[in-house]
C-alpha atoms as a PDB file:
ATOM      1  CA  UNK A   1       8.798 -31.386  -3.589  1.00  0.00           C
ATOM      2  CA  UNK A   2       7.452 -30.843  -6.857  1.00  0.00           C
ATOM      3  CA  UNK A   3       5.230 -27.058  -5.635  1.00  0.00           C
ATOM      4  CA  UNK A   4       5.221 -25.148  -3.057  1.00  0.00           C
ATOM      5  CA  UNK A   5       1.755 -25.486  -2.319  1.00  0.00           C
ATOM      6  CA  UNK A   6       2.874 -28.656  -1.105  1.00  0.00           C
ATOM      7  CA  UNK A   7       4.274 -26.686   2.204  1.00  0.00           C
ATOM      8  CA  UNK A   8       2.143 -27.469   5.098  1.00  0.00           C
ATOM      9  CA  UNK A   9       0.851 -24.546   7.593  1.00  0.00           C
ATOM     10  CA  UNK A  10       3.375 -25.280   9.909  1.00  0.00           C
ATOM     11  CA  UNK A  11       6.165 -25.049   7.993  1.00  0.00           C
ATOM     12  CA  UNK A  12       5.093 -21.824   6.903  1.00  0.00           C
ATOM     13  CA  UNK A  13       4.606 -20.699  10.076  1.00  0.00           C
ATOM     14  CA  UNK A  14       8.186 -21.365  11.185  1.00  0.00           C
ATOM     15  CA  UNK A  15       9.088 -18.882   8.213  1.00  0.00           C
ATOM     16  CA  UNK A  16       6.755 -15.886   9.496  1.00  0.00           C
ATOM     17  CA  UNK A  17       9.804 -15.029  11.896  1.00  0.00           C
ATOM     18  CA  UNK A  18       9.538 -11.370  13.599  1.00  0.00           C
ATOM     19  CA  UNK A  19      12.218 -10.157  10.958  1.00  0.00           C
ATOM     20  CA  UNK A  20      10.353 -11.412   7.800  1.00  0.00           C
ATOM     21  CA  UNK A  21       6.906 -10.139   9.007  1.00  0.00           C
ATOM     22  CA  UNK A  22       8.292  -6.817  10.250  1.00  0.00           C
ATOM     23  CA  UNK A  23      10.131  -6.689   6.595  1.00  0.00           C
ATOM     24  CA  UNK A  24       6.961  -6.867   4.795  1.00  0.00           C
ATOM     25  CA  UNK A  25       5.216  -4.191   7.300  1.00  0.00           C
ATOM     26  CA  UNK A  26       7.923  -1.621   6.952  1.00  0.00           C
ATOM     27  CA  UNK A  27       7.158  -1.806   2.836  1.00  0.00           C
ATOM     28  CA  UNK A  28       3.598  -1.818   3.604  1.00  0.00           C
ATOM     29  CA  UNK A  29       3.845   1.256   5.422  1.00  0.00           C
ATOM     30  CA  UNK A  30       6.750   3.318   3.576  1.00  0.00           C
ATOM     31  CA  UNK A  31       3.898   3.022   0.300  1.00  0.00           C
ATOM     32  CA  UNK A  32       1.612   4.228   3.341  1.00  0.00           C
ATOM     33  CA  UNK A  33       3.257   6.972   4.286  1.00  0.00           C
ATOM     34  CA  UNK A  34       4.565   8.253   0.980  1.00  0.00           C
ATOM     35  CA  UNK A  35       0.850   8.882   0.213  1.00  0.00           C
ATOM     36  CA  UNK A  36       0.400  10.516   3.294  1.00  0.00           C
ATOM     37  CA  UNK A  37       3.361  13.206   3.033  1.00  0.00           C
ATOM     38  CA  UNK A  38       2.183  13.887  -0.444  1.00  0.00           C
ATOM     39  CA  UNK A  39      -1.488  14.761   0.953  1.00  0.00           C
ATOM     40  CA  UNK A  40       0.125  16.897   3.576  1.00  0.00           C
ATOM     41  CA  UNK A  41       2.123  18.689   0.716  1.00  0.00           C
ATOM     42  CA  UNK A  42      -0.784  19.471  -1.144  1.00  0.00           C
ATOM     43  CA  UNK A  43      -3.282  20.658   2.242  1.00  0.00           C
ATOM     44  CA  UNK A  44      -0.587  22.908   2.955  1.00  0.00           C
ATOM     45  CA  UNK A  45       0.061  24.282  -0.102  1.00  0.00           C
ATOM     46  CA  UNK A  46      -3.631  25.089  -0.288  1.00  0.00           C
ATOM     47  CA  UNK A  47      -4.031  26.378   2.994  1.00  0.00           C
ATOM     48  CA  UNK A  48      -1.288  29.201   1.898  1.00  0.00           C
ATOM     49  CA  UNK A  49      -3.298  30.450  -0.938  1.00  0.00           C
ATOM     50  CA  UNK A  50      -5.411  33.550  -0.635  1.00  0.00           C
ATOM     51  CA  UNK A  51      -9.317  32.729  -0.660  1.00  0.00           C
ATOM     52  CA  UNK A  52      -9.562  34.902  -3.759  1.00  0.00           C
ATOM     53  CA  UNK A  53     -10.359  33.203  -6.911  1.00  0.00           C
ATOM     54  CA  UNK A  54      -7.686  34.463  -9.471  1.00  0.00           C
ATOM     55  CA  UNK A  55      -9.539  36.563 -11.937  1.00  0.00           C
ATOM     56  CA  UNK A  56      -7.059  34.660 -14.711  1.00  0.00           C
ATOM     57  CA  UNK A  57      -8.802  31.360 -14.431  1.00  0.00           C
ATOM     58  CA  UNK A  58     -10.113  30.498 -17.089  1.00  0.00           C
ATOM     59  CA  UNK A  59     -12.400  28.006 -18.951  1.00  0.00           C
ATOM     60  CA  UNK A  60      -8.886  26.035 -20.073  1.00  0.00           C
ATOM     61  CA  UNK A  61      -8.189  25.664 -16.274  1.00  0.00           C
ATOM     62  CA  UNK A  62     -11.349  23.706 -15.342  1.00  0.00           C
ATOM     63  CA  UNK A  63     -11.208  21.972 -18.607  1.00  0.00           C
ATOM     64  CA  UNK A  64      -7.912  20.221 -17.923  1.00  0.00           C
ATOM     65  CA  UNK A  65      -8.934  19.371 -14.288  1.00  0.00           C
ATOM     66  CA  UNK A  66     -12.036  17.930 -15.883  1.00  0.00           C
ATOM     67  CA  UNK A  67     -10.590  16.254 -18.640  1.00  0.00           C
ATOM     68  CA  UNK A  68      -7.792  14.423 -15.729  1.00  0.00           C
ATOM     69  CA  UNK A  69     -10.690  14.034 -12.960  1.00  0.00           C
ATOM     70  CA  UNK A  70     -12.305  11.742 -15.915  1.00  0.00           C
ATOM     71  CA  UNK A  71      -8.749   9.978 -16.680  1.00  0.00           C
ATOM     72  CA  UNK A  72      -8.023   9.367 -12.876  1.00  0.00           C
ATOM     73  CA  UNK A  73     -11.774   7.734 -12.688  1.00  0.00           C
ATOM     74  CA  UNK A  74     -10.887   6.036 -15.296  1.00  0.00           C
ATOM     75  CA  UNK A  75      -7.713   4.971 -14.198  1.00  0.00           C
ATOM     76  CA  UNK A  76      -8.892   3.948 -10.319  1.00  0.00           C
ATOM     77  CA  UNK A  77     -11.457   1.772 -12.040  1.00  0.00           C
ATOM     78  CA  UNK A  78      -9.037   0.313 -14.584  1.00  0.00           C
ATOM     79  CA  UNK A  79      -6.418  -0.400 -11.773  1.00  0.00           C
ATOM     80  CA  UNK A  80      -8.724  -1.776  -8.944  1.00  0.00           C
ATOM     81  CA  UNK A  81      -9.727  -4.519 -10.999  1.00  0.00           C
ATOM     82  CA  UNK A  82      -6.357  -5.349 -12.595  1.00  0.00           C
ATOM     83  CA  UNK A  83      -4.698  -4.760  -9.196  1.00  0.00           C
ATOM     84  CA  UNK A  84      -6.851  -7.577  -7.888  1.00  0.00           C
ATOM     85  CA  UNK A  85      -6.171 -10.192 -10.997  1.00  0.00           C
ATOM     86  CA  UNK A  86      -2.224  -9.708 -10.995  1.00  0.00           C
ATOM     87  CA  UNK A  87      -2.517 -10.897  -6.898  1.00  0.00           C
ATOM     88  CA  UNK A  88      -4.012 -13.806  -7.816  1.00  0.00           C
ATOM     89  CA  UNK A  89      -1.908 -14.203 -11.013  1.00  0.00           C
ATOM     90  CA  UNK A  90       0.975 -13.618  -9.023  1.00  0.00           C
ATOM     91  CA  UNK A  91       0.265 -16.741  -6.348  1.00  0.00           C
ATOM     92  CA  UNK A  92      -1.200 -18.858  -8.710  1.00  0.00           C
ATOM     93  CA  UNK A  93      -0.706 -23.041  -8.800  1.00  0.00           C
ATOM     94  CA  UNK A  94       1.789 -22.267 -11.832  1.00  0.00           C
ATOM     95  CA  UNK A  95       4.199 -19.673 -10.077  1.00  0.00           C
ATOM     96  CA  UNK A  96       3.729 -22.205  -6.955  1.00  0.00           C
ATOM     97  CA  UNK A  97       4.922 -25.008  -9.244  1.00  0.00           C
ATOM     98  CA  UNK A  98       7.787 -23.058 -11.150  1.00  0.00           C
ATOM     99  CA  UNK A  99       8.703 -21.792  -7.724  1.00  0.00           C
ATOM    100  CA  UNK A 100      10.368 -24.899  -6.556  1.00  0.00           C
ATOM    101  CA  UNK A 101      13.430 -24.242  -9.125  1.00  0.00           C
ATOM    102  CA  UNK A 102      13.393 -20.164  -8.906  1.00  0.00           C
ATOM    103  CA  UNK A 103      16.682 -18.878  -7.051  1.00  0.00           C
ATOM    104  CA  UNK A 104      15.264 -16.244  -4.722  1.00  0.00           C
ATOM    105  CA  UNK A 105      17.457 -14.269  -2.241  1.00  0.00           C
ATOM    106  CA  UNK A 106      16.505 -12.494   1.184  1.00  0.00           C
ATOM    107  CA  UNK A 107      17.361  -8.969   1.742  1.00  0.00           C
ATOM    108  CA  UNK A 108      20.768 -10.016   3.133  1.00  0.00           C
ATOM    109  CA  UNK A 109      21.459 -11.339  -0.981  1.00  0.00           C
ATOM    110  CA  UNK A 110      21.324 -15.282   0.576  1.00  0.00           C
ATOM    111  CA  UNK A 111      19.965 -17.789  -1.464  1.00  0.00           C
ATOM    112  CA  UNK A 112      16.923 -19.090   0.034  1.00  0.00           C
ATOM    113  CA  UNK A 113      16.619 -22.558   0.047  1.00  0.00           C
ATOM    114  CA  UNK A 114      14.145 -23.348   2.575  1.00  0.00           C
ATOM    115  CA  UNK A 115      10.646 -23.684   0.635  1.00  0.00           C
ATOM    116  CA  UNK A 116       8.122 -21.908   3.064  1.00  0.00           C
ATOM    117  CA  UNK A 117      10.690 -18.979   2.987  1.00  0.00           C
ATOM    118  CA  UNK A 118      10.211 -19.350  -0.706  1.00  0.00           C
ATOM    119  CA  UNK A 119       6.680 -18.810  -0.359  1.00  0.00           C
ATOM    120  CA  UNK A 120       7.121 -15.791   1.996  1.00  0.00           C
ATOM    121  CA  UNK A 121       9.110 -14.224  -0.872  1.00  0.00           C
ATOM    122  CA  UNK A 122       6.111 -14.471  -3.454  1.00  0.00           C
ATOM    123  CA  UNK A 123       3.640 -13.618  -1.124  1.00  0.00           C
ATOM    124  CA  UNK A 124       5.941 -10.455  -0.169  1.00  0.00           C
ATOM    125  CA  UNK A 125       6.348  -9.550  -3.885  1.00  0.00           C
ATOM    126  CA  UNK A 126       2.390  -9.912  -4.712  1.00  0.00           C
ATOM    127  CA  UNK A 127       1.802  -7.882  -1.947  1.00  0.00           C
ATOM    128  CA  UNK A 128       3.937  -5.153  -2.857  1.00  0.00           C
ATOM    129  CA  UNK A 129       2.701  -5.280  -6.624  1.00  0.00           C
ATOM    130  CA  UNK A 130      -0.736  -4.772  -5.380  1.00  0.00           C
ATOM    131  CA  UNK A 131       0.287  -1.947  -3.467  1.00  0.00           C
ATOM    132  CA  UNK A 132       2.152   0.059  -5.923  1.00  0.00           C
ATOM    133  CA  UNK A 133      -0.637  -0.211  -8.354  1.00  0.00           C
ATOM    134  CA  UNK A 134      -2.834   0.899  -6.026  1.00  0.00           C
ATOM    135  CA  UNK A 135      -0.343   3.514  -5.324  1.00  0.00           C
ATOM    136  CA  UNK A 136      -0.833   5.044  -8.571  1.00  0.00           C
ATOM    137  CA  UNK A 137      -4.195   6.723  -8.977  1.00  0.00           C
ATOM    138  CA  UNK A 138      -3.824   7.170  -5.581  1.00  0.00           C
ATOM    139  CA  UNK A 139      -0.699  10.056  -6.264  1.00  0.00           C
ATOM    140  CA  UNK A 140      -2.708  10.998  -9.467  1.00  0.00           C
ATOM    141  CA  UNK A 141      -5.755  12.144  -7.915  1.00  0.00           C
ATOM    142  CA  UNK A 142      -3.886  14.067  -5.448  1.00  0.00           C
ATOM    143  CA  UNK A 143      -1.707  15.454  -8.188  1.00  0.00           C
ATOM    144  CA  UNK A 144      -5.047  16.971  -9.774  1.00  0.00           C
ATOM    145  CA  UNK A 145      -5.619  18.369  -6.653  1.00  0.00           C
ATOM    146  CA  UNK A 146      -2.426  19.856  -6.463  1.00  0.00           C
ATOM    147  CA  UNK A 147      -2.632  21.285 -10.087  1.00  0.00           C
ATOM    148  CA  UNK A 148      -6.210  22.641  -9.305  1.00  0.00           C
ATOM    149  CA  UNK A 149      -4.515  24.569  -5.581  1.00  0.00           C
ATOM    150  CA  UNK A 150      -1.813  26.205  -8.053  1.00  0.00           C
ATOM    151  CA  UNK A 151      -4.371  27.504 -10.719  1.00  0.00           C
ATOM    152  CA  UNK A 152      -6.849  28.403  -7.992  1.00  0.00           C
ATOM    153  CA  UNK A 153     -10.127  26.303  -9.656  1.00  0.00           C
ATOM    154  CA  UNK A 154      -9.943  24.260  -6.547  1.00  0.00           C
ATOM    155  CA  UNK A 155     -11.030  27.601  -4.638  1.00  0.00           C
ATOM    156  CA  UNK A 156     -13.786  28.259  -6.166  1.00  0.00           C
ATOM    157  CA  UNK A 157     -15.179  23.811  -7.490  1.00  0.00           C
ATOM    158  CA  UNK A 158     -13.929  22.312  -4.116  1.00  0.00           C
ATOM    159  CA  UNK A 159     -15.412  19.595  -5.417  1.00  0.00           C
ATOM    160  CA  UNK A 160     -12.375  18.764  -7.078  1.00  0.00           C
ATOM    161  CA  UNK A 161     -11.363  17.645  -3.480  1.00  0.00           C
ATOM    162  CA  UNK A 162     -13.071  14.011  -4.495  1.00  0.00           C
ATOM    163  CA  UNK A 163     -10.063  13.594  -6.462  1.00  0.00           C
ATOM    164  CA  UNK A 164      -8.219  12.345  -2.955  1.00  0.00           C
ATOM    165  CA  UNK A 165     -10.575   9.665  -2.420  1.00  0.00           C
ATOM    166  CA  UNK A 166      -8.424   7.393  -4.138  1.00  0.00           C
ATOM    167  CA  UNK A 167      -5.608   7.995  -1.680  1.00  0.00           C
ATOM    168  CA  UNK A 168      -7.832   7.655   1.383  1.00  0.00           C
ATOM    169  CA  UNK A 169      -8.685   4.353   0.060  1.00  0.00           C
ATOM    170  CA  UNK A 170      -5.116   3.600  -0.163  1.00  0.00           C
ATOM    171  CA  UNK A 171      -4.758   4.545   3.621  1.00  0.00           C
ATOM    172  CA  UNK A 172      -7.922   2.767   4.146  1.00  0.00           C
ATOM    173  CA  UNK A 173      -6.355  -0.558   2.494  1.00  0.00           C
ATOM    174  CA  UNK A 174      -3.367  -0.285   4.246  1.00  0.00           C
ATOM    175  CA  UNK A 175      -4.513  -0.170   7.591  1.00  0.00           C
ATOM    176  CA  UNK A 176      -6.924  -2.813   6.886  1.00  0.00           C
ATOM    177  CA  UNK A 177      -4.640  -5.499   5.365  1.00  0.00           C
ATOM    178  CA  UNK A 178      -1.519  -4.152   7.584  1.00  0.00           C
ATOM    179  CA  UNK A 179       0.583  -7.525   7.577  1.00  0.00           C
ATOM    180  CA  UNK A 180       0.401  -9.753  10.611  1.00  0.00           C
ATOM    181  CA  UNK A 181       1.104 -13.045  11.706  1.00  0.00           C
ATOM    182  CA  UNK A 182      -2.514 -13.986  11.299  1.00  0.00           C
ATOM    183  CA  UNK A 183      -3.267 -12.032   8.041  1.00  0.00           C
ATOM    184  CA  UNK A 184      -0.363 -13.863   6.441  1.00  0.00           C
ATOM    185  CA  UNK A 185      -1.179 -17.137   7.937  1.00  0.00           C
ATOM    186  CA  UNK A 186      -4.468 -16.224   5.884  1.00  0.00           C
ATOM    187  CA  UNK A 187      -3.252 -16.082   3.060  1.00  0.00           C
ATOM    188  CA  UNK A 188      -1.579 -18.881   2.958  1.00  0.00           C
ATOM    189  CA  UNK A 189      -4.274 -20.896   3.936  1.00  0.00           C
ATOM    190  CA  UNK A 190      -6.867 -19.196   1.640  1.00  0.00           C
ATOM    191  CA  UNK A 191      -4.734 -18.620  -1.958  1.00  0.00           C
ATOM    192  CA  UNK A 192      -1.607 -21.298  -1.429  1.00  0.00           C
ATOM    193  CA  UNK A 193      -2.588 -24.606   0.964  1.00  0.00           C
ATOM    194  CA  UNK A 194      -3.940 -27.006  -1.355  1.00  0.00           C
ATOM    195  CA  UNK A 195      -3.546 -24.989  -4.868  1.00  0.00           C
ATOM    196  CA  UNK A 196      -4.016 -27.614  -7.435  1.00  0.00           C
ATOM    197  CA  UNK A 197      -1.081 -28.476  -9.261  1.00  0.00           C
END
């Protein structure tokens, strides 16, 4: 076998065992859940704080939330598109070809020699790439709206709440490409069967 593209669907499928799929879910949904715990943290942070804007905000505290608001825009934008190239980049017909000779272990340390297990691993790995950069302005903007609780600006420019889209639409991505059978089956069949070599 000279790529792993060359591994038929139902070869793969004999590799989505239980344990391999429920491997890749548990990741999926500890980056899930991080963001999640985080949010909490900062709701109930600001839900303990008086409804009194602090008389000692001042023009330097809405400044800096300003100035990060623009960075984390900046960011989301900048990572959403890169986000999306590296997951391609990452199961692309030359990692599929180099993939062949790679050594790649499962989570027991084993070398895995079986080619569609191979496959599992990359497809594991881009998946979890993607996710952690999505991660990120995700934990920024709710760090902004953590800062903006503890100087009070939030109080008064709730506004700065838009901040935590970004981590809703990491929830929102997670539930809706929560690994499955079927959505991994997709994959495959969509970015790996028949990549040219």
């Amino acid at each position: 076998m000279n790529s792993l593209s060359e591994v038929t669907l139902s070869e793969f499928q004999t590799a989505l065992t239980p344990q391999n799929i429920r491997m890749i879910q548990i990741i999926q949904g500890a980056i899930g859940l991080g963001v999640v715990m985080f949010m909490g943290v900062v709701l109930f942070v600001y839900s303990s704080q008086t409804m009194n804007v602090d008389a000692r905000i001042t023009n330097d505290d809405y400044d800096l939330i300003n100035i990060l608001t623009l960075a984390h825009i900046m960011v989301a934008a900048g990572v959403y598109t890169v986000a999306r190239v590296v997951f391609n980049l990452l199961l692309s017909s030359s990692v599929l070809r180099n993939g062949v000779t790679k050594v790649m272990k499962d989570g027991q340390g084993r070398i895995i020699e079986n080619p569609a297990e191979k496959i599992l691993v990359i497809i594991r790995s881009a998946m979890i790439v993607r996710l952690a950069m999505i991660e990120a302005p995700a934990i920024f903007g709710l760090v902004i709206c953590l800062i903006a609780t503890f100087n009070g600006t939030i109080l008064e420019t709730p506004s700065i709440w838009l901040n935590a889209i970004t981590a809703c639409i990491l929830i929102g991505f997670i539930i809706l490409t929560f690994p499955n059978k079927e959505r991994l089956e997709e994959i495959f069949n969509t970015r790996i069967a028949g990549t040219p070599v």
